[in-house]
Protein backbone atom coordinates (compact mmCIF):
# COMPACT_ATOMS: atom_id res chain seq x y z
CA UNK A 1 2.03 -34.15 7.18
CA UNK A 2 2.41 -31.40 4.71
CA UNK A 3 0.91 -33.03 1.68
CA UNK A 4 -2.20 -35.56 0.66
CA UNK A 5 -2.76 -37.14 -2.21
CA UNK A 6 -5.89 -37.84 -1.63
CA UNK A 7 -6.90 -34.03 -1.06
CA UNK A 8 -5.67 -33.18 -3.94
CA UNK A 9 -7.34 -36.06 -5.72
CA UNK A 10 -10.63 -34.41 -4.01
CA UNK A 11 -10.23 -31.63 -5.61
CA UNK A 12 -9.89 -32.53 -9.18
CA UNK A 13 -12.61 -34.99 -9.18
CA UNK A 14 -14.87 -32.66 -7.97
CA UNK A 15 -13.90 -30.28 -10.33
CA UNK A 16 -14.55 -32.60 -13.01
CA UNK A 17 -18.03 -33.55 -12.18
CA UNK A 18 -19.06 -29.94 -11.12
CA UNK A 19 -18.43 -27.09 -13.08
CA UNK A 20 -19.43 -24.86 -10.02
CA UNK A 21 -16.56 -27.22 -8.33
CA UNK A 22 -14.15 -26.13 -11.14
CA UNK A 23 -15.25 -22.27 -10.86
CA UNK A 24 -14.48 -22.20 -6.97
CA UNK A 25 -11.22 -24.04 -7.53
CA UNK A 26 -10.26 -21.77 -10.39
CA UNK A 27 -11.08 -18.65 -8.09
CA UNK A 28 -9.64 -19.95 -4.71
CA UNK A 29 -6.65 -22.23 -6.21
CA UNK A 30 -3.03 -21.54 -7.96
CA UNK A 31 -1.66 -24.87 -9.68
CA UNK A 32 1.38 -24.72 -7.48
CA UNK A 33 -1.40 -25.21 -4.27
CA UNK A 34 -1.05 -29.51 -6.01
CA UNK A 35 2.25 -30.85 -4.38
CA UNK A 36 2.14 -33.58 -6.72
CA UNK A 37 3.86 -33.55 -9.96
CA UNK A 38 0.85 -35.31 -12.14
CA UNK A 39 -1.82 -33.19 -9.71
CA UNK A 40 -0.02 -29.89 -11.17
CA UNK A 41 -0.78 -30.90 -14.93
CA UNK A 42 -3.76 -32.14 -14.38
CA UNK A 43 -4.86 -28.86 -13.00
CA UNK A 44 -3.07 -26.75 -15.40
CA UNK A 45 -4.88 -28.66 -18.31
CA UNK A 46 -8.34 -28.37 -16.54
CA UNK A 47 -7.74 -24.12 -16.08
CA UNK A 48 -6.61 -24.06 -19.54
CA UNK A 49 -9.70 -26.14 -21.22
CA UNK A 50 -11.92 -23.54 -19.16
CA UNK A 51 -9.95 -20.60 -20.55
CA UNK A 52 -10.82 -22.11 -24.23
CA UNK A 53 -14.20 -22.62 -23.12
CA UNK A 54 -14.09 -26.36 -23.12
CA UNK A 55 -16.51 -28.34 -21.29
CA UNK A 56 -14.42 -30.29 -18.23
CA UNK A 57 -14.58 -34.42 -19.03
CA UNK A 58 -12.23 -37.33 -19.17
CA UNK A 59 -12.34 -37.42 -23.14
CA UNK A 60 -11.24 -32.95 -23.45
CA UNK A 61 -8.63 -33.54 -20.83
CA UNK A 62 -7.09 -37.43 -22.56
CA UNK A 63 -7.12 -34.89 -25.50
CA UNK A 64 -5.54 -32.00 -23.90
CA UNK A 65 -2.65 -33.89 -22.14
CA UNK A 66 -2.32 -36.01 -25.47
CA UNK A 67 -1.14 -32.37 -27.24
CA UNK A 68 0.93 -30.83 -24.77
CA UNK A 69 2.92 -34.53 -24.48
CA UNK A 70 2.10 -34.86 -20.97
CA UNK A 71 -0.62 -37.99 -20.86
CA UNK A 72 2.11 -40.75 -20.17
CA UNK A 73 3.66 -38.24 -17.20
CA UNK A 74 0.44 -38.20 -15.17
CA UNK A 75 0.51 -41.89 -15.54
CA UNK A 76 -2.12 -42.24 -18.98
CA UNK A 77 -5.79 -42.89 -19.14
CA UNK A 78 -6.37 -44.79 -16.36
CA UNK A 79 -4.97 -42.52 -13.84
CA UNK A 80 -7.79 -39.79 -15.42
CA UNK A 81 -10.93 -43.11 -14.61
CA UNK A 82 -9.56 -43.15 -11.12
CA UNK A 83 -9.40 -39.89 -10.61
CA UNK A 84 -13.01 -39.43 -11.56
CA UNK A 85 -14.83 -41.58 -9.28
CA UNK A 86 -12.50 -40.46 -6.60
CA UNK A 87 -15.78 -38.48 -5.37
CA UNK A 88 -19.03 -39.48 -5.77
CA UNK A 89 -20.46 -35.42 -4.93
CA UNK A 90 -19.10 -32.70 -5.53
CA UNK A 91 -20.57 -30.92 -2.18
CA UNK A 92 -17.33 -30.94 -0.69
CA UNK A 93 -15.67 -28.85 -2.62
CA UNK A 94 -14.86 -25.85 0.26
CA UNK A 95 -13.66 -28.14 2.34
CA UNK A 96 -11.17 -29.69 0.17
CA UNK A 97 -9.78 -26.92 -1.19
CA UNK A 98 -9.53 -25.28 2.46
CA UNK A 99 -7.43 -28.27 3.36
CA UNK A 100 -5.30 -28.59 -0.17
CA UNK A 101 -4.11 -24.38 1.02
CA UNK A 102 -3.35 -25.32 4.68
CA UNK A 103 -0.91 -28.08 3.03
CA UNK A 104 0.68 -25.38 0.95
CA UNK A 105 0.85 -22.72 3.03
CA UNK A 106 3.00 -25.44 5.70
CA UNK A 107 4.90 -26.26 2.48
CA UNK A 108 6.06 -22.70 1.95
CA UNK A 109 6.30 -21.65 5.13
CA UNK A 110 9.07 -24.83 5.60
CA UNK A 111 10.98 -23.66 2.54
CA UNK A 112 10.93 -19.89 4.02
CA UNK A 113 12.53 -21.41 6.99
CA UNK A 114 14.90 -23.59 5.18
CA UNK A 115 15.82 -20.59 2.98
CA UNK A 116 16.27 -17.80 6.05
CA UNK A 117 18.17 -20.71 8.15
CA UNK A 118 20.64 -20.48 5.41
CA UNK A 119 20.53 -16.77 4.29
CA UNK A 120 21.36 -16.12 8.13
CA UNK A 121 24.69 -17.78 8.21
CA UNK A 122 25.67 -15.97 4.89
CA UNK A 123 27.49 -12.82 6.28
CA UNK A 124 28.21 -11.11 3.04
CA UNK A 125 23.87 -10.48 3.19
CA UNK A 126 23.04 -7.34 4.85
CA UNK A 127 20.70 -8.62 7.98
CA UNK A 128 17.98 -5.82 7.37
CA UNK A 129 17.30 -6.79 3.61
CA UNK A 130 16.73 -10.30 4.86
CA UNK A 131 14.33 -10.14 7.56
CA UNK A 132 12.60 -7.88 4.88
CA UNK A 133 12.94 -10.12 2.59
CA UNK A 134 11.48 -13.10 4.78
CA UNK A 135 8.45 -10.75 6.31
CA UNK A 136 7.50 -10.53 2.83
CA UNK A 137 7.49 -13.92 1.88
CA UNK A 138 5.17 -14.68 5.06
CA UNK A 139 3.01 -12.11 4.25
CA UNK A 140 2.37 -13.66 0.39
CA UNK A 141 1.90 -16.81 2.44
CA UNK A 142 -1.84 -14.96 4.73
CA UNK A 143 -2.65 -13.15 1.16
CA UNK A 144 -5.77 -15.36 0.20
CA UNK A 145 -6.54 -15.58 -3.30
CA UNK A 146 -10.23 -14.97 -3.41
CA UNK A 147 -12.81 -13.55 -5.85
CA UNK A 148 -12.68 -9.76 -7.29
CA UNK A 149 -16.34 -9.75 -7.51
CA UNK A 150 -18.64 -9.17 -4.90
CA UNK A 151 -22.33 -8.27 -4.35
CA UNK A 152 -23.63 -4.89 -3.98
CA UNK A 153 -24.88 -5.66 -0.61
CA UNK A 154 -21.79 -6.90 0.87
CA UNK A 155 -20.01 -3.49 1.24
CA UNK A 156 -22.59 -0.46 1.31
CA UNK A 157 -23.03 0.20 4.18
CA UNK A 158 -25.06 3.42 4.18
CA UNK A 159 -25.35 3.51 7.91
CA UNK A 160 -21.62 3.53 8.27
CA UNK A 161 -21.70 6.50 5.81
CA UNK A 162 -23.40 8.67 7.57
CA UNK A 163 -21.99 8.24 11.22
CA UNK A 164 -18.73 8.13 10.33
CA UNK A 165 -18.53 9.54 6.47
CA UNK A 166 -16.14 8.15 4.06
CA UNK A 167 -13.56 10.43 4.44
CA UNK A 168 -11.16 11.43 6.93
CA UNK A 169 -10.70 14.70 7.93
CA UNK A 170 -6.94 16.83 7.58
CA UNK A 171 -8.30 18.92 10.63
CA UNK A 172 -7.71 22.16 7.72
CA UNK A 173 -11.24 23.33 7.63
CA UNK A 174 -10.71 24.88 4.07
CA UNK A 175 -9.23 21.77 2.78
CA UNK A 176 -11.84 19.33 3.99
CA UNK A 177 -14.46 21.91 2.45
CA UNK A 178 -12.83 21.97 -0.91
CA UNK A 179 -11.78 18.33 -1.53
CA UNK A 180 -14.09 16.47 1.19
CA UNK A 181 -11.05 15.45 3.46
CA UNK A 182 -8.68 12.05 2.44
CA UNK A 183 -11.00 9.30 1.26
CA UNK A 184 -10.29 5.98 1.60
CA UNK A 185 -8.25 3.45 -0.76
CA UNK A 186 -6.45 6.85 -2.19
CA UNK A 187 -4.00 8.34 -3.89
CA UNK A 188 -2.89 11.60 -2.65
CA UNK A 189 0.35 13.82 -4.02
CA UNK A 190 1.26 16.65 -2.28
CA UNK A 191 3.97 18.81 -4.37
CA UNK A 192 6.12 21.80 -4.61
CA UNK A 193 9.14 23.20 -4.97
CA UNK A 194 12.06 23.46 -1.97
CA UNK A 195 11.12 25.10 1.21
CA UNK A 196 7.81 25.66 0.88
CA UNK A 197 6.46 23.50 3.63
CA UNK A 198 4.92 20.05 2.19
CA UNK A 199 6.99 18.11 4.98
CA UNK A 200 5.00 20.61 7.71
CA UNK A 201 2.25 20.41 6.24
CA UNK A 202 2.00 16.75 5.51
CA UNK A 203 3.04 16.42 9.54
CA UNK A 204 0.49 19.30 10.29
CA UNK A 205 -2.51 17.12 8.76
CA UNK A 206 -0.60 13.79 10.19
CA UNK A 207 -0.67 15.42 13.98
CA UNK A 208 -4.32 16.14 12.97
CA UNK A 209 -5.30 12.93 12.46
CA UNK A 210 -3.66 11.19 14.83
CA UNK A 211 -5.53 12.73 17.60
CA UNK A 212 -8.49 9.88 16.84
CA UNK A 213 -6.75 7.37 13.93
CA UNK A 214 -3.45 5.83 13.81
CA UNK A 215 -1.13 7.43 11.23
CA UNK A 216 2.22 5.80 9.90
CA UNK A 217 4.57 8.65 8.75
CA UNK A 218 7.86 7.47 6.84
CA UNK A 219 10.09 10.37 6.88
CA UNK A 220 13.01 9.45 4.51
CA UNK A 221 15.25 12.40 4.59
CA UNK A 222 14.32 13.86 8.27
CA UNK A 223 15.12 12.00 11.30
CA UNK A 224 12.62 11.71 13.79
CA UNK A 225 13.97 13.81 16.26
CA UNK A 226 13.86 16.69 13.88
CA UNK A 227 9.76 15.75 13.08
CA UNK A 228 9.77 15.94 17.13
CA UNK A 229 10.88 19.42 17.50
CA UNK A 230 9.19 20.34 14.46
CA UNK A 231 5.74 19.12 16.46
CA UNK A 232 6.56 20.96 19.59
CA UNK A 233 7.63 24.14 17.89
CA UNK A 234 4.09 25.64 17.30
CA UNK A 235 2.82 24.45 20.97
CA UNK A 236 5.33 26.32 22.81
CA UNK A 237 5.95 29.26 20.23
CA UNK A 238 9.49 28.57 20.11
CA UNK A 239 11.12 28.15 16.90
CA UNK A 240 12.83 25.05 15.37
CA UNK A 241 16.42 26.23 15.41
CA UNK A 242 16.20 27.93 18.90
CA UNK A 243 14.40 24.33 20.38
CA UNK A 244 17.46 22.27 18.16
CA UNK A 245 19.85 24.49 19.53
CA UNK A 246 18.98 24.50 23.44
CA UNK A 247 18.68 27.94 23.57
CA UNK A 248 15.90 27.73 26.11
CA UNK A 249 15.39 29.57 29.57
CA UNK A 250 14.06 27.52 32.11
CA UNK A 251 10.05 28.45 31.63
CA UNK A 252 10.90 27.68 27.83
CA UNK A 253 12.18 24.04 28.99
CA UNK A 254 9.06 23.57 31.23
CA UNK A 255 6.82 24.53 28.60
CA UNK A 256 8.51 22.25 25.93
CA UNK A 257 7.92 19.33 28.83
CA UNK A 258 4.30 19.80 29.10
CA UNK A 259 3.82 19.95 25.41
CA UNK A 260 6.11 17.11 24.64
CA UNK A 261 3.19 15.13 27.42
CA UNK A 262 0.37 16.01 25.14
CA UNK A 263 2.27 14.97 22.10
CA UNK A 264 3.23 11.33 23.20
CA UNK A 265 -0.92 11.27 23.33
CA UNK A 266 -1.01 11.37 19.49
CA UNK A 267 -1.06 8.01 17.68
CA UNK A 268 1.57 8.91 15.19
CA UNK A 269 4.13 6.65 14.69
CA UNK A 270 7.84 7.70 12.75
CA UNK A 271 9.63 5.27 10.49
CA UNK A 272 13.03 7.79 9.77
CA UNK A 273 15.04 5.30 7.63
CA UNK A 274 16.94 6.74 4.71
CA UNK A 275 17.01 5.26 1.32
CA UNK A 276 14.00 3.05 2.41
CA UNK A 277 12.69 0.39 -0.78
CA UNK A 278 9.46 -0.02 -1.68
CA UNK A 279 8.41 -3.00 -0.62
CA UNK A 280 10.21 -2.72 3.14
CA UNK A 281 7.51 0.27 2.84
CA UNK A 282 4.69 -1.88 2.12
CA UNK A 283 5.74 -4.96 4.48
CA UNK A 284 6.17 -2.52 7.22
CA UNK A 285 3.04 -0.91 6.74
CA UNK A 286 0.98 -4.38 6.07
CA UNK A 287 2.86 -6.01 9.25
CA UNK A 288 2.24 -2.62 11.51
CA UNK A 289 -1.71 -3.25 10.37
CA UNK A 290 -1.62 -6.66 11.90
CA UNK A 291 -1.07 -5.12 15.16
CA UNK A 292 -1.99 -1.84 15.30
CA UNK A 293 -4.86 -0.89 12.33
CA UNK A 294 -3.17 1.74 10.40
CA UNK A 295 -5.62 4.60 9.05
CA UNK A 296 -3.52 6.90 7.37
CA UNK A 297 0.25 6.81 5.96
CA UNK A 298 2.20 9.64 4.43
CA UNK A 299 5.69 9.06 2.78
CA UNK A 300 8.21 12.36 2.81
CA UNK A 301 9.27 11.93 -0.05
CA UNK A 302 8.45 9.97 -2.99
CA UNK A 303 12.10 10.74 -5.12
CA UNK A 304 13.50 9.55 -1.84
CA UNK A 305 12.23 5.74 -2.17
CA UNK A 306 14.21 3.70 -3.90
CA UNK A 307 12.91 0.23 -5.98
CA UNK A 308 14.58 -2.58 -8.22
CA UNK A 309 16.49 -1.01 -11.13
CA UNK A 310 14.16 -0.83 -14.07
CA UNK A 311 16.92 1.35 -15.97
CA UNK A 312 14.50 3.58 -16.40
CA UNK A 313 13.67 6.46 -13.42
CA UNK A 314 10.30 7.10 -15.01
CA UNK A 315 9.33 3.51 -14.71
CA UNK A 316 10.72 3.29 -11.49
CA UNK A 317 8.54 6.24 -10.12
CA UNK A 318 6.03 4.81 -11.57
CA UNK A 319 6.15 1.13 -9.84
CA UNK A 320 6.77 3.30 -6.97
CA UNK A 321 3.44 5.01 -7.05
CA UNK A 322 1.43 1.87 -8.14
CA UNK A 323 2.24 0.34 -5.22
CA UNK A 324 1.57 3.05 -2.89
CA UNK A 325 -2.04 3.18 -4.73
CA UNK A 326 -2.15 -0.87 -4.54
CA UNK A 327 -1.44 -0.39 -0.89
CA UNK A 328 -4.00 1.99 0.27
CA UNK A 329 -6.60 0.49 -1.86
CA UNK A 330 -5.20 -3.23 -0.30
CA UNK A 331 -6.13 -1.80 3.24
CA UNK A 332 -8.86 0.66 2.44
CA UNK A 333 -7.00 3.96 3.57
CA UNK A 334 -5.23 7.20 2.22
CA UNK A 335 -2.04 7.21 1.36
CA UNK A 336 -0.14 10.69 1.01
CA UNK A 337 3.31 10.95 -0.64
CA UNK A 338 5.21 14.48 -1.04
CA UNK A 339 6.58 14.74 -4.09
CA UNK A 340 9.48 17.20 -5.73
CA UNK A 341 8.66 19.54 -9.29
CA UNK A 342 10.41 19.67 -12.12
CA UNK A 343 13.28 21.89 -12.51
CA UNK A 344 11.42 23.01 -15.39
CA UNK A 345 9.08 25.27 -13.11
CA UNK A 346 12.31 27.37 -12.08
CA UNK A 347 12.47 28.62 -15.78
CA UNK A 348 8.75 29.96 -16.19
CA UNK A 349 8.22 33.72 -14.88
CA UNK A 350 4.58 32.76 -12.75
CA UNK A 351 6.04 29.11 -11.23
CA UNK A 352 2.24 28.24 -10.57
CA UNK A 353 2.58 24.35 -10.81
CA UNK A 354 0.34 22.24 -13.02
CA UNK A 355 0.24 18.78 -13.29
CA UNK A 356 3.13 18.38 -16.24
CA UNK A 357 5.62 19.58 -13.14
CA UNK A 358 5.17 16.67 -11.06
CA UNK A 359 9.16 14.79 -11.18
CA UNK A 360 10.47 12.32 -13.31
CA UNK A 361 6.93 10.28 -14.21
CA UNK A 362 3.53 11.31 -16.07
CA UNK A 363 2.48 8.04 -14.10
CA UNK A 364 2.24 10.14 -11.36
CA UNK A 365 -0.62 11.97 -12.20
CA UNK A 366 -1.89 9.24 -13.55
CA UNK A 367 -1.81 7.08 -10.23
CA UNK A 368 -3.15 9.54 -8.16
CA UNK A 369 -6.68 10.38 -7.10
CA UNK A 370 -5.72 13.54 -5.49
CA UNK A 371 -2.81 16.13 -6.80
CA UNK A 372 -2.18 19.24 -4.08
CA UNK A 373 0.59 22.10 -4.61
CA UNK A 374 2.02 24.40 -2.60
CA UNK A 375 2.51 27.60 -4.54
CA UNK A 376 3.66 31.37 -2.96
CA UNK A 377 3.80 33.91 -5.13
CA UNK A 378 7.39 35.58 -5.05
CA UNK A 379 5.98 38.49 -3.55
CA UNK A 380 4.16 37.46 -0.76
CA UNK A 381 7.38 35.36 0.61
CA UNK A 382 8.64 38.86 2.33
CA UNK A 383 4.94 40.80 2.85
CA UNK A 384 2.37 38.09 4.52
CA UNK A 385 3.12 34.30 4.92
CA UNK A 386 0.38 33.71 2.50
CA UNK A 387 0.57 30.35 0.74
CA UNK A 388 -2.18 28.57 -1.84
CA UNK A 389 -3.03 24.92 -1.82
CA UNK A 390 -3.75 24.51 -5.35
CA UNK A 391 -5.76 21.35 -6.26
CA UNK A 392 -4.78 20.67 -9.55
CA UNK A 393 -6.47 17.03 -9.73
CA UNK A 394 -9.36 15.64 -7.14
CA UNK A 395 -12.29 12.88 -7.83
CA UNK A 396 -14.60 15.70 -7.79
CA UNK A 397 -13.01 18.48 -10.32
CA UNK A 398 -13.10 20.95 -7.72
CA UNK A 399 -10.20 22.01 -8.49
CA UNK A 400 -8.39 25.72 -7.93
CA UNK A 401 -6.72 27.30 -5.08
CA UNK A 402 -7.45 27.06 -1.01
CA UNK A 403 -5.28 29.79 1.14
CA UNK A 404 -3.74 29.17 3.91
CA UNK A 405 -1.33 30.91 6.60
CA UNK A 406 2.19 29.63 7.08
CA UNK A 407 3.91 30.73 10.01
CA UNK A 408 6.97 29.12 8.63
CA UNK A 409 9.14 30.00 11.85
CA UNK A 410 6.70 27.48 13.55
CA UNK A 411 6.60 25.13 10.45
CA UNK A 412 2.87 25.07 11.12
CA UNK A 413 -0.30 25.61 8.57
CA UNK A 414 -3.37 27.91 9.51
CA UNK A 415 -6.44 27.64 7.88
CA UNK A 416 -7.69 31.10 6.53
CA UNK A 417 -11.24 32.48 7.45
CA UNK A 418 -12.69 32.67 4.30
């Protein structure tokens, strides 16, 4: 059976008898929960009396449904008597309402199947965009709506804060010093301009990590082979193009064995698909958390993600972002996305980024908790691989600049005794 009358009669009645019934049915309930037609209006008119801050009765709802036209649909007076003795407490409230979403979630999840049973025999559909498509739907389906407010007590949790802190470290001593590591639930840019080494270091702090904490590392212009050799480049002190290449002797090949054993120990895990959408981002990071617990992500690079065409890039970038912050704050974890600069920093003599060179949105900024550049001074490229880590927005206005070493022939980052 995927729908009772009776249920949703439940409901209602208790709602109309209780305003705490009403409140928990307002904060647990959407209309579209009712699968019958009069149920639905009768709801609607009951949410929308509250909203006007109209006491709940038979006489402010006969009135209600008398305005918008709609008494005669639900069947007229009689069917609003009924419906009020249909309980004689109002105790029962959980229960019926935990009941009225198990009927709706069976109801969607039959019209998902009905709906992918006939989107998979259409071949013009690329297959991909559909099971992404469908995952998403399902995953709407386990979101619970619940309340937005909760008591102090229920989440600090002092003793977790000091064993574990509320942060998790890059493994970059300096960095961790200066901004207190990635917290949890956010934002975190990392910028500059081309060649500079925010993909190394982004994979630098991701190898970090993943030495304790699963990390999810969406690499939409690198494939994952290339992230590979980029890994094992440092360990064996072999560079990138030499390892790509094959120019190895055999105690170079050895060498690159054993490492490539320690590596497959980290709990980093690649997603290398180009042109990758938003939300098949977000589904694929909510579905690996059912299985896995995700701790970290990182997404190389943000100009790289693509979205529904707003017709404007700015906005686009900007629903981009949002979501990345919705998504880390939905699962209580850092996300990191690389971003590009302006071409705008090209044309000033110092090129130290600020804040106004972040690409294409000043939503951006305003998204993130956390804004990191990478900046090297013209002359220092040839001298000493000196590069700065400029924090040029954090939650705790420490901002300036944190050096670091970048062997750049290793793609690695070294922290700098300071």
């Amino acid at each position: 059976m995927i729908n009772d009358i009776e249920i949703e009669k439940a409901c209602l009645s208790s709602a109309m008898i209780s305003k705490i019934a009403l409140l928990e049915l307002i904060d647990k309930v959407d209309i579209n929960d009712f699968f019958f037609a009069q149920n639905q209006i009768i709801c609607k008119a009951m949410f929308d009396l509250y909203a006007r801050k109209v006491d709940i009765d038979i006489l402010a709802l006969q009135t209600k449904l008398k305005e918008s036209k709609q008494l005669e649909a639900i069947g007229g007076i009689t069917v609003l008597s009924d419906l009020y003795r249909s309980v004689s407490t109002s105790m029962n409230i959980g229960y019926y309402i935990d009941q009225l979403k198990v009927l709706s979630k069976r109801r969607k999840l039959l019209e998902i199947a009905q709906d992918t049973g006939i989107k998979a025999q259409d071949t013009q559909l690329n297959i991909q965009d559909t099971i992404t498509d469908v995952s998403n739907e399902i995953l709407r389906i386990t979101a619970e709506k619940r309340s937005d407010i909760y008591k102090l007590s229920e989440f600090l949790d002092i003793k977790s804060m000091r064993e574990k802190g509320t942060y998790i470290k890059t493994g970059f001593e300096c960095i961790d010093k200066k901004i207190y590591g990635l917290f949890n639930s956010e934002l975190i840019i990392l910028a500059a301009r081309p060649s500079l080494g925010k993909t190394s270091l982004s994979l630098n702090i991701a190898q970090n990590i993943s030495k304790h904490k699963n990390v999810l590392f969406f690499s939409l212009e690198m494939p994952k082979t290339d992230l590979a050799i980029r890994m094992l480049s440092p360990i064996v002190k072999l560079g990138f193009k030499n390892i790509k290449a094959g120019w190895l002797s055999k105690d170079q090949f050895e060498n690159i064995e054993k490492a490539s054993v320690e590596l497959a120990k980290l709990n980093l895990f690649i997603n290398d698909k180009a042109a990758n959408n938003i939300d098949s981002i977000v589904s694929s990071v909510k579905r690996f958390n059912e299985l896995n617990k995700v701790d970290f992500v990182v997404c190389d690079y943000l100009q790289l993600v693509t979205c529904k065409q707003m017709g404007n890039k700015e906005l686009e970038i900007g629903h981009i972002t949002q979501q990345f912050k919705n998504l880390g704050k939905d699962l209580n974890i850092p996300v990191m996305v690389l971003s590009q600069l302006s071409r705008a920093i090209e044309l000033r003599k110092d090129k130290v980024p600020t804040l106004s060179d972040l690409r294409d949105s000043g939503q951006i900024e305003q998204h993130a908790d956390t804004v990191l550049f990478l900046h090297t001074a013209e002359e220092r490229e040839v001298l000493k691989p000196k590069v700065d880590l400029i924090v040029g927005k954090a939650r705790n206005d420490m901002l300036g600049a944190i050096p670091l070493i970048f062997e750049k022939q290793y793609t690695r980052f070294i922290d700098i005794e300071v």
